[in-house]
Each structure stands twice: as structure tokens, then as C-alpha cells.
Protein backbone atom coordinates (compact mmCIF):
# COMPACT_ATOMS: atom_id res chain seq x y z
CA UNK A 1 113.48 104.89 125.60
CA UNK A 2 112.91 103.46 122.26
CA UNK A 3 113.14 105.98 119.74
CA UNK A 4 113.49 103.71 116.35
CA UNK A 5 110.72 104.29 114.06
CA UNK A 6 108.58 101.92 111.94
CA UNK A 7 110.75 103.16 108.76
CA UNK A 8 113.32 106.08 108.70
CA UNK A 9 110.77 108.96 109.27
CA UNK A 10 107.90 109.83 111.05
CA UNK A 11 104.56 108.07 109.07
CA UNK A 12 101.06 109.08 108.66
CA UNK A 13 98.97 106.20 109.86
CA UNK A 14 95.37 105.89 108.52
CA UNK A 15 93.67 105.54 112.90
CA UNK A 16 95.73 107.81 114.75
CA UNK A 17 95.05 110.95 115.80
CA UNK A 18 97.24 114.14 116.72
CA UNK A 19 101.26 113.61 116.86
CA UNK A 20 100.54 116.51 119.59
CA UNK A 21 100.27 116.28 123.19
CA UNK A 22 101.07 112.99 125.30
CA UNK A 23 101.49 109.45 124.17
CA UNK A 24 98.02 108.16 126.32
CA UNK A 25 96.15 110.62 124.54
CA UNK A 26 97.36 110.18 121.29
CA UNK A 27 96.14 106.49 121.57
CA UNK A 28 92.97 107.53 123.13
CA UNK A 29 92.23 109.61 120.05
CA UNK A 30 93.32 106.65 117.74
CA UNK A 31 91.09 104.20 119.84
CA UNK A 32 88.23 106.98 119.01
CA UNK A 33 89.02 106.69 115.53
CA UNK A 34 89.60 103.17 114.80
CA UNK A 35 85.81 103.17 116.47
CA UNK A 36 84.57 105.31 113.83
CA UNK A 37 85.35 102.55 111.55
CA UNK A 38 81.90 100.43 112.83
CA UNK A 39 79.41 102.71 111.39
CA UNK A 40 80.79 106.53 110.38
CA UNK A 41 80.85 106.32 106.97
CA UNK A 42 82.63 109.50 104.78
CA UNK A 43 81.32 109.65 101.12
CA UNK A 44 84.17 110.67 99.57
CA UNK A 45 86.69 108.59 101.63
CA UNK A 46 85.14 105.10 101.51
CA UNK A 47 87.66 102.51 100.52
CA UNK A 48 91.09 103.80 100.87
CA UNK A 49 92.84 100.25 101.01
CA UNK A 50 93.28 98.00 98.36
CA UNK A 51 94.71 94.45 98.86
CA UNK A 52 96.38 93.24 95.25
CA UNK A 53 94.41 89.41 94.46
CA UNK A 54 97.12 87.08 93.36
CA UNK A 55 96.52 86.58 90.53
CA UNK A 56 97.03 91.28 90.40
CA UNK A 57 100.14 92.44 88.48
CA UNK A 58 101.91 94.73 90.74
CA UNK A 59 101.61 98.29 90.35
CA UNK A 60 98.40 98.09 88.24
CA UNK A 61 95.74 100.42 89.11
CA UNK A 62 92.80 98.69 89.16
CA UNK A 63 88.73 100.16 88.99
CA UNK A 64 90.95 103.63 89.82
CA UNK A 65 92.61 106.04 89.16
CA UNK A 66 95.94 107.69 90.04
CA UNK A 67 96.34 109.22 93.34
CA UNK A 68 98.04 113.17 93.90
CA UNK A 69 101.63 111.93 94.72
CA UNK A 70 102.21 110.95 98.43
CA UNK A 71 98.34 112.10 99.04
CA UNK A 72 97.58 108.19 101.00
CA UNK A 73 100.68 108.32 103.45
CA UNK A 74 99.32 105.46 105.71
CA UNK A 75 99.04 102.99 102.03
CA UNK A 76 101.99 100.23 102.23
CA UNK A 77 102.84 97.75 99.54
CA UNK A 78 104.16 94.96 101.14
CA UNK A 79 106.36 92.36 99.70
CA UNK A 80 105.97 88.31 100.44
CA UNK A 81 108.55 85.72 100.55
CA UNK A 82 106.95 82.43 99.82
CA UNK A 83 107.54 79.23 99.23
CA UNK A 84 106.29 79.31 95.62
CA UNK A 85 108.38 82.61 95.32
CA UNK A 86 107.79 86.84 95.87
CA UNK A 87 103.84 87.74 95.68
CA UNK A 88 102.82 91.37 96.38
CA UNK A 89 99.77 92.69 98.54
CA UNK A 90 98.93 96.27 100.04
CA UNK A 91 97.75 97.37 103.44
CA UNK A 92 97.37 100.55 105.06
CA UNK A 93 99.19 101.63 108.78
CA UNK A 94 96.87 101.29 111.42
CA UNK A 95 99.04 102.36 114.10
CA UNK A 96 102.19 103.70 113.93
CA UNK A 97 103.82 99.99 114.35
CA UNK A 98 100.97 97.58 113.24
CA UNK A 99 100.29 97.41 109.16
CA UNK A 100 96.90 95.92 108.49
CA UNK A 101 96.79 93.50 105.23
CA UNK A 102 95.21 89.87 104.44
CA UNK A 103 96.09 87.21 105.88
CA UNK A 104 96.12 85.25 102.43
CA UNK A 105 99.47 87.57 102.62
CA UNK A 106 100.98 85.56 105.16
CA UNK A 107 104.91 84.14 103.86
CA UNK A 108 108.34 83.38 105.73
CA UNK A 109 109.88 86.83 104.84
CA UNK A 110 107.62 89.90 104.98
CA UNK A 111 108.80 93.70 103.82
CA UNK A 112 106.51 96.82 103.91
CA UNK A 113 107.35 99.56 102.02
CA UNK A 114 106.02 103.16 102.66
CA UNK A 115 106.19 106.59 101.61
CA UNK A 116 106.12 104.98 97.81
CA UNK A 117 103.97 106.82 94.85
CA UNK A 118 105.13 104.91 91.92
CA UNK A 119 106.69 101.52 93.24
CA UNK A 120 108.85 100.54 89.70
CA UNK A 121 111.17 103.85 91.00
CA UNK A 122 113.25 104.22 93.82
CA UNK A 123 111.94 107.02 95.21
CA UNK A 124 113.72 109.09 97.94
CA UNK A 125 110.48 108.82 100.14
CA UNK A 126 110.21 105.15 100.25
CA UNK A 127 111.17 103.44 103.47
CA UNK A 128 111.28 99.38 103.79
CA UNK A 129 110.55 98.09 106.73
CA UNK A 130 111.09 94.14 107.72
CA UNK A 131 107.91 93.23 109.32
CA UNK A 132 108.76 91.56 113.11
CA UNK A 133 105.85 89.97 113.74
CA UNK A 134 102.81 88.15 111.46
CA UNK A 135 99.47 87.77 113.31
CA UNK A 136 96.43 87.09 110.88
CA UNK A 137 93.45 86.02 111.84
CA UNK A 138 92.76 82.53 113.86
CA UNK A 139 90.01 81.65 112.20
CA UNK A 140 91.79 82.20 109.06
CA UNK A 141 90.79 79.59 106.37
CA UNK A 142 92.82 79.30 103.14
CA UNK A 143 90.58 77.13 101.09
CA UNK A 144 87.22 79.61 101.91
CA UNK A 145 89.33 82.64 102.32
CA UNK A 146 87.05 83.14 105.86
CA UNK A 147 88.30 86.03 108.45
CA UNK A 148 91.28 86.89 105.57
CA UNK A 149 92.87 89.70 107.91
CA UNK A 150 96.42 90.02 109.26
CA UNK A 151 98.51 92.46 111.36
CA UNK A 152 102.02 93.27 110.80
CA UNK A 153 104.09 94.46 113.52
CA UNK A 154 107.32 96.62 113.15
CA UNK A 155 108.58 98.99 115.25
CA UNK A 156 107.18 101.73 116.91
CA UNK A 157 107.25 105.19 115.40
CA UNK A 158 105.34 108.78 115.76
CA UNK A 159 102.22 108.97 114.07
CA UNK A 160 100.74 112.09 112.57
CA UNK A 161 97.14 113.29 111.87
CA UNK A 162 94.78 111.58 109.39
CA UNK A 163 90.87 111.08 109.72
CA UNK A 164 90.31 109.00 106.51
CA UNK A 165 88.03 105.63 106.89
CA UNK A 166 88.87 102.20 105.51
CA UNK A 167 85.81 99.93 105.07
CA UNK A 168 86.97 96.93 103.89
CA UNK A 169 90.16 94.97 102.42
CA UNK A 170 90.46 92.68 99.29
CA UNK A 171 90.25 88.76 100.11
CA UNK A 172 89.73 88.33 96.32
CA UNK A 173 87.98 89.15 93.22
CA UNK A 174 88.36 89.41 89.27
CA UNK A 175 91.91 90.19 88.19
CA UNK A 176 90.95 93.44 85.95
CA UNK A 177 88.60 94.73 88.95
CA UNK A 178 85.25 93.73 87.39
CA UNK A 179 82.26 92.52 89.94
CA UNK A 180 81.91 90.58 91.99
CA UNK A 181 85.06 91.48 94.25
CA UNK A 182 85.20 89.76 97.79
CA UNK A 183 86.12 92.12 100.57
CA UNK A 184 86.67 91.41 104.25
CA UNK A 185 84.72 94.11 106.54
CA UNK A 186 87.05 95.49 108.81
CA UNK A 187 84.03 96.63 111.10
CA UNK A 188 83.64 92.97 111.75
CA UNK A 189 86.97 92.18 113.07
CA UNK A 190 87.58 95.64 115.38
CA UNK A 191 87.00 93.28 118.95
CA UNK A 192 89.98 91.10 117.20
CA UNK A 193 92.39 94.63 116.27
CA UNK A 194 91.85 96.00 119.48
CA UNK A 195 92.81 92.53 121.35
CA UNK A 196 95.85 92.04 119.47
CA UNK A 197 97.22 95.75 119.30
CA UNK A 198 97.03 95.67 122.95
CA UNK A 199 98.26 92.41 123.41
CA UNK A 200 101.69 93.87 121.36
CA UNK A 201 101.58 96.92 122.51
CA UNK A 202 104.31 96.98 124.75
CA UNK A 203 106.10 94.23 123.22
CA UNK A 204 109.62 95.95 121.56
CA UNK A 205 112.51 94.41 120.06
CA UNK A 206 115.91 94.50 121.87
């Protein structure tokens, strides 16, 4: 049995339920959750993810304000290796191996990094995690930004209890966070998760 974990500890993912009880019902009660997304709506937790635009400087807080330290476990800044150099995005942990992000995000070399409050410090919390597999969208488009969502796979790890919502992700917008922002409605694309989290789901690295 595979006990390596998507980073060095166990993670908080933002669609998984209980870290109690057996591994079937544990992804039953994430199943039940990542359904909420389609129409359950929680005032005070509406967008939780933030995807940095391009054209973003990394580790600006933009339309917001500073979180309580380590209060967004399941929040990932991911790093890019591109042909045109390193570009930043976040994404939030959907399952305790799959990191949901744009797919604008897409380069050769992919790291997630977790467990980080202020990214310019090396923090004891932060893990980085290579990313194993990138899977955005098929009907991406780069020139209309159209279906701009990805999954990231890693490995698997144990996921622990959160019940916050995400809505939507950034596909682009206004550097300083001004209207209009473009945002890509995750409700619209849960047929497409649930396909390709099952699809991987049993897929593990030697």
C-alpha cells in the first residue's frame, strides 16, 4: 500500500469530507460535497480561490485582504516552467491528490506549493510538490480563454475536514483587481472533474 502523501504531511483539501472512517466513505462524502458546488451557495465563503492573471505580481493581494495565517489549508500557489520563463498561478486541493487551477497555467515543469502563508519566506509549513500529471480542459482555447480549467495530479495523501465552497476561478481580468474580472464557473465543468478524477483515480506512480 501506497502511503506517500501529496506533500510531506497530511493536507486539508477544499471537497473532502471526514479523514475518519473508511476510504469509500470518505470519497462518498467528498463526491457529496464537490456536488454542493452546483447550487449551495455559503455567504460568507463564496470565492475562496484565486487564480493570479499574468500579467499579477506574485504575492500581491488583490480586491482582499490578508487571511488568519494557515486559515485556507486547501489554497496552493503553484509555480510554471515555461517556455517564455517561471509564471505563477494559484489553485485550491480538490482531492487529496488532484490540485484544481487554469488551464492558461499549463507549462513543461509544474510545482505546487502548500501549507504557505506568506510565499517570499520559507516557512516550515510549506511543502512542494512536483505535479505528475497536467490535464486541463479539452476544449481549452488559448486565444478566447474558453473552458480555462486544469487538474493537477500528485500523489495521493489523507485528506482532512473542510466544508468551504469555491465558485469560480480566475481566467483573467484587470491586473489591480478592478471590474470586469473573467472567471470560469466551476459548477459548469463538475460532469468534466468527476470524469477525470475517476479516470486517475487509481492511477499511482511506481
Amino acid at each position: 500500500m501506497i502511503r506517500r502523501y501529496f506533500g510531506k504531511q497530511s493536507v486539508t483539501t477544499l471537497m473532502e469530507g471526514s479523514s475518519r472512517g473508511s476510504k469509500s466513505g470518505r470519497r462518498k462524502q467528498g463526491q457529496q460535497l464537490l456536488g454542493s458546488l452546483a447550487g449551495k451557495m455559503w455567504p460568507l465563503l463564496l470565492l475562496v480561490a484565486f487564480l493570479l492573471s499574468p500579467r499579477a505580481r506574485a504575492g500581491q493581494i488583490i480586491g482582499g485582504r490578508e487571511a488568519r495565517p494557515h486559515s485556507r489549508p486547501y489554497m496552493a500557489y503553484i509555480q510554471i516552467r515555461s517556455p517564455v520563463g517561471i509564471k505563477v498561478c494559484g489553485g485550491f486541493l480538490v482531492r487529496e491528490d488532484f490540485v484544481m487551477t487554469a488551464a492558461h497555467c499549463l507549462g513543461s515543469q509544474i510545482n505546487v506549493i502548500l501549507g504557505a502563508h506568506n510565499i517570499r519566506t520559507l516557512e516550515s509549513t510549506q511543502q512542494r510538490i512536483p505535479v505528475l500529471r497536467s490535464i486541463p480542459h479539452p476544449g481549452y482555447s488559448q486565444q478566447n480563454k474558453r473552458n480555462d480549467i486544469m487538474l493537477l495530479q500528485g500523489d495521493s495523501g489523507g485528506p482532512l475536514v473542510c466544508s468551504n465552497v469555491a465558485q469560480g476561478v480566475v481566467s483573467y481580468g484587470d491586473r489591480m483587481g478592478t471590474p470586469p474580472a473573467v472567471f470560469t464557473r466551476i459548477s459548469s465543468f463538475l460532469p468534466w472533474i468527476r470524469r477525470t478524477m475517476r479516470r486517475f483515480q487509481e492511477w499511482r506512480p511506481e
